[in-house]
Protein backbone atom coordinates (compact mmCIF):
# COMPACT_ATOMS: atom_id res chain seq x y z
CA UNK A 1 4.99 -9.83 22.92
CA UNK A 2 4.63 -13.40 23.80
CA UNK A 3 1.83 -15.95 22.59
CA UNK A 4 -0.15 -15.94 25.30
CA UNK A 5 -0.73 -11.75 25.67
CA UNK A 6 -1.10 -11.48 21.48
CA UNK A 7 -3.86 -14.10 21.99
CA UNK A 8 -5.92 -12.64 24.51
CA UNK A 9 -5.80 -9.18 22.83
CA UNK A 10 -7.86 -11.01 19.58
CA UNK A 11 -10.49 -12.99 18.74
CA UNK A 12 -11.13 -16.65 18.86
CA UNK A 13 -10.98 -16.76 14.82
CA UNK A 14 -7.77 -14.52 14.91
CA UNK A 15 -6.09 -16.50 17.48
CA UNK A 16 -6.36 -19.52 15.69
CA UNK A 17 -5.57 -18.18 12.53
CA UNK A 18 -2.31 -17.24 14.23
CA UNK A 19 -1.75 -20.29 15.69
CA UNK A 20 -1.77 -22.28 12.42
CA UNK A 21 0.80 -19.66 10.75
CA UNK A 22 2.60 -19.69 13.03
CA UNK A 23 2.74 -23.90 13.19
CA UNK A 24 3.38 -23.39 10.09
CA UNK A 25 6.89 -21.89 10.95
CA UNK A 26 6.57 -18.91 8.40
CA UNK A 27 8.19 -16.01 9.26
CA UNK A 28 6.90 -12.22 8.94
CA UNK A 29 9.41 -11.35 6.24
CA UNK A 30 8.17 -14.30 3.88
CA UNK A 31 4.60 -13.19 4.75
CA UNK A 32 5.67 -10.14 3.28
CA UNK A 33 7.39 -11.11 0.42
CA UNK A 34 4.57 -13.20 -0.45
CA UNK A 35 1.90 -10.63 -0.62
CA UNK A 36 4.52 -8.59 -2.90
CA UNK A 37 4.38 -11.89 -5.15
CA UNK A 38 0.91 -11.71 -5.08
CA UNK A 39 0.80 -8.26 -6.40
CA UNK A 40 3.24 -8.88 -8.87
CA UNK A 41 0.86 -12.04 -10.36
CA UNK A 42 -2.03 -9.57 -10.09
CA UNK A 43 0.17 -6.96 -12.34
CA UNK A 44 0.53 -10.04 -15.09
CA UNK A 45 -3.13 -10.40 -14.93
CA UNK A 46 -4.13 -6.98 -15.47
CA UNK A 47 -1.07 -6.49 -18.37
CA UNK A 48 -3.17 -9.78 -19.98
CA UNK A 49 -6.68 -8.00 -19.14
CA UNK A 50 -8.05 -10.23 -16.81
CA UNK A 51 -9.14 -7.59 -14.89
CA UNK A 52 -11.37 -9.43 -12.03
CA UNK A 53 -9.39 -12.16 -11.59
CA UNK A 54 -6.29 -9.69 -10.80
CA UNK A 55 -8.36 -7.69 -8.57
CA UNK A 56 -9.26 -10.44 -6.64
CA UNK A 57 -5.44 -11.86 -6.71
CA UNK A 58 -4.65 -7.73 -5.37
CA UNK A 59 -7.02 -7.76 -2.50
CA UNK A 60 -6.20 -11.30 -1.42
CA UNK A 61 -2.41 -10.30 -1.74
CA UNK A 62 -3.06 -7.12 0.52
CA UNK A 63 -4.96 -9.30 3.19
CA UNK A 64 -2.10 -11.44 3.40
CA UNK A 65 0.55 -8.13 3.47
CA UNK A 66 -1.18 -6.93 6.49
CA UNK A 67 -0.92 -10.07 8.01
CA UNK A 68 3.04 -9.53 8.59
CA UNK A 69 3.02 -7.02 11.17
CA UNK A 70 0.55 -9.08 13.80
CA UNK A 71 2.13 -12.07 12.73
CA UNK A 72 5.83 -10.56 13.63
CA UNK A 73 4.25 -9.01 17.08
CA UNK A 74 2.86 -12.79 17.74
CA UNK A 75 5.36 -14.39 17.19
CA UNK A 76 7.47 -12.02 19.29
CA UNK A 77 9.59 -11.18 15.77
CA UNK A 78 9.48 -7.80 15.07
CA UNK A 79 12.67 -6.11 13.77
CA UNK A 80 13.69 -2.57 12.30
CA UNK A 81 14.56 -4.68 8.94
CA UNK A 82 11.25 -6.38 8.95
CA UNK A 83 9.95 -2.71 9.31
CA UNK A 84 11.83 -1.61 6.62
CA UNK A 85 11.17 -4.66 4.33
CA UNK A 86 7.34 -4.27 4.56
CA UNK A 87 7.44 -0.41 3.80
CA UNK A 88 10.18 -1.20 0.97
CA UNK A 89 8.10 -3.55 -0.77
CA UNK A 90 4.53 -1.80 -0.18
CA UNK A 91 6.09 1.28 -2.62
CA UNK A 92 7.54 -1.34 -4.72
CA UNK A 93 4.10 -2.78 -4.90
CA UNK A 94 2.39 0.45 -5.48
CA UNK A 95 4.56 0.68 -8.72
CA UNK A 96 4.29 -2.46 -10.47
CA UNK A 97 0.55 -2.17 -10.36
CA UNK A 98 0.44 1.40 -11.46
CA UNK A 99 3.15 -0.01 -13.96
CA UNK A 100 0.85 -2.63 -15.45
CA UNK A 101 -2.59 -0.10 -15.56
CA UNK A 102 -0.48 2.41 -17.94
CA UNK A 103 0.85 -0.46 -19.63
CA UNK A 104 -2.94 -1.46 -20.82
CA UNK A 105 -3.74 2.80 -21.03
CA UNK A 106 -0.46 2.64 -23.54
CA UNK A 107 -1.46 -0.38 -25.37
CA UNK A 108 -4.97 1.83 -26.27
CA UNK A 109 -3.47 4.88 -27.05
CA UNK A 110 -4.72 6.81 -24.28
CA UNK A 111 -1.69 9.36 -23.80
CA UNK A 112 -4.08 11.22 -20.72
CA UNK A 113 -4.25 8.07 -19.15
CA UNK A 114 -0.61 6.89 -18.46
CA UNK A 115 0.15 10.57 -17.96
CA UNK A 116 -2.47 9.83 -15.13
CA UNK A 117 -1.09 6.89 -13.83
CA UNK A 118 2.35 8.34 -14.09
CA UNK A 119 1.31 11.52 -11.47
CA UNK A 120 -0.94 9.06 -9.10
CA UNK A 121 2.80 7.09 -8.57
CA UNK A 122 4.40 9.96 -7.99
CA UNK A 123 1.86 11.47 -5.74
CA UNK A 124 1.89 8.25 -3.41
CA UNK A 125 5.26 8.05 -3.44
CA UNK A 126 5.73 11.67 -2.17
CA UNK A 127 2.71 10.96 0.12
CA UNK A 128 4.99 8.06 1.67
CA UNK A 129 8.18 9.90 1.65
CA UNK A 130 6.99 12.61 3.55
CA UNK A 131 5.69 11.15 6.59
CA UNK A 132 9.02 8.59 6.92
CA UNK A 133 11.10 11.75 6.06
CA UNK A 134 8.91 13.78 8.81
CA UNK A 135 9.22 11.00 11.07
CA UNK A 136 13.28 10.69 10.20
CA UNK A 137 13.45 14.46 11.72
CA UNK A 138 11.01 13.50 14.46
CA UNK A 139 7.89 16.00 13.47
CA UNK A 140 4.49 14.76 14.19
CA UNK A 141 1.30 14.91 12.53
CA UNK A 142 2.65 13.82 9.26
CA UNK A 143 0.04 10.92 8.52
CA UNK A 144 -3.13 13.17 7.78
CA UNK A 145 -4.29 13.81 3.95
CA UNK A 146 -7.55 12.26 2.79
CA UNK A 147 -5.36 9.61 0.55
CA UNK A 148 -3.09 7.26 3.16
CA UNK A 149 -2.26 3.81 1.43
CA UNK A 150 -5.58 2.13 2.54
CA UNK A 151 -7.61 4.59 0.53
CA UNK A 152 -5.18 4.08 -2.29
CA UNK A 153 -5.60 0.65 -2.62
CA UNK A 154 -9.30 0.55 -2.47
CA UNK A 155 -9.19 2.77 -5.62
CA UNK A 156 -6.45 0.51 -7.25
CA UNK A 157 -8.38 -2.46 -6.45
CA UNK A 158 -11.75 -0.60 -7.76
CA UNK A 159 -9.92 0.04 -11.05
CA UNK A 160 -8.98 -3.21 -11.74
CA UNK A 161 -12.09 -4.79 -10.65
CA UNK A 162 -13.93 -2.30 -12.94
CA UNK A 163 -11.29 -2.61 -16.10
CA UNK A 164 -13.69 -3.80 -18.17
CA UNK A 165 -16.39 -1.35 -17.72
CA UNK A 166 -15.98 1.18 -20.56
CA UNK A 167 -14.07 4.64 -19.58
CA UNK A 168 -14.08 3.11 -15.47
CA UNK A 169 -10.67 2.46 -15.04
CA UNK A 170 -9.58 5.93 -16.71
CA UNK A 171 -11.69 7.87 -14.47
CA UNK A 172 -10.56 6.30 -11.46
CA UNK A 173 -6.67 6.56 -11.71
CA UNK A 174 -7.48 10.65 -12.99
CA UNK A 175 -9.01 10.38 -9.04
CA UNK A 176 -6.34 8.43 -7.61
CA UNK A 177 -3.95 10.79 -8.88
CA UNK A 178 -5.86 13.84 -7.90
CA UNK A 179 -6.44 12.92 -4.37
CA UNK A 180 -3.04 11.61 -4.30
CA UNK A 181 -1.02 14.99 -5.03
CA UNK A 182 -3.74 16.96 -2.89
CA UNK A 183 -2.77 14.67 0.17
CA UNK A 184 0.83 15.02 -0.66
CA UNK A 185 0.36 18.92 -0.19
CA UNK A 186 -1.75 18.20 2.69
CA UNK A 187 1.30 16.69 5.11
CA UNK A 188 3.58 19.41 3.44
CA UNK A 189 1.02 21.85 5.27
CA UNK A 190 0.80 19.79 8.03
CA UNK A 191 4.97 18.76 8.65
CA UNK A 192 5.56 23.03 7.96
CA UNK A 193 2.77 23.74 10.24
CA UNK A 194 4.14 20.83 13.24
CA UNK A 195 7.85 21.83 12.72
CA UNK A 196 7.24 26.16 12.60
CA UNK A 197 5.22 25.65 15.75
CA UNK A 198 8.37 23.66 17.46
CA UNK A 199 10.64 25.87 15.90
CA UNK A 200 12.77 23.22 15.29
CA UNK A 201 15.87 24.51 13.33
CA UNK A 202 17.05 22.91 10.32
């Protein structure tokens, strides 16, 4: 995509947001691995219980994250490694903060808690898995579920905002990994359901 299509498919704000990124000479893979940093300085927060100052740090780090993608199609950049890179990191991401929520729900003694935290990591992760797996054996209508990543990281970012808001935090990560392991069943329902109907062999 060259400059001058990306530009006229966006707003005047967007456009020259682009523009001074892309001056800038930054490429979509370092946008990407700075949002990941970002995350990872949000984590450090949150182990140190400065909850709203790492919730802040987490959504500004997922603003920039979703910046790589448009950036990469701008710039006329996009790549299967870039692809890859992004969707590498975003699980990566999805673990440290997880990592760093149980770390606090250890520190108190609440066993429940980073039992929770442990099953909301493993429901995302299967929740990611089994769309790219889906999508690896080219079966559609993997992406439903009530809990994609968006909805996951408004909870995340939720909990960490509300860390210091007595039982909060708990209750929110016991819904994160709820919804999480429902959704996870969900696209096994809906990849079985796709891939019976095609009677695609295995």
């Amino acid at each position: 995509m060259t400059h001058s299509r990306a530009s006229r498919d966006r707003s005047p704000l967007a456009r020259a947001f682009l523009r001074a990124v892309d001056a800038s000479r930054i490429t979509p893979n370092a946008v990407t691995v700075i949002g990941f940093l970002g995350i990872c300085g949000s984590a450090a927060l949150a182990m140190n219980r400065q909850w709203v100052l790492a919730s802040l740090l987490f959504v500004a780090s997922g603003l920039v994250d979703s910046l790589d993608g448009t950036l990469a199609r701008y710039q006329g950049r996009s790549t299967r490694f870039g692809a890859f890179l992004d969707s590498t990191l975003d699980r990566l991401a999805e673990g440290v903060i997880l990592a760093a929520i149980g770390f606090t729900f250890a520190q108190d003694g609440s066993e429940w808690s980073v039992v929770a935290c442990f099953v909301a990591l493993t429901g995302s992760f299967i929740v990611s898995y089994a769309r790219a797996r889906a999508e690896g054996l080219d079966i559609p209508g993997s992406s439903g579920g009530l809990m994609g990543r968006p909805e996951r990281l408004v909870i995340v970012g939720a909990a960490l905002f509300l860390g210091g808001v007595g039982g909060m935090q708990e209750g929110l990560i016991a819904i994160l990994a709820g919804l999480s392991l429902i959704t996870a069943g969900e696209r096994v329902v809906l990849v079985w359901r796709a891939s019976d109907a095609r009677g695609a062999p295995r």
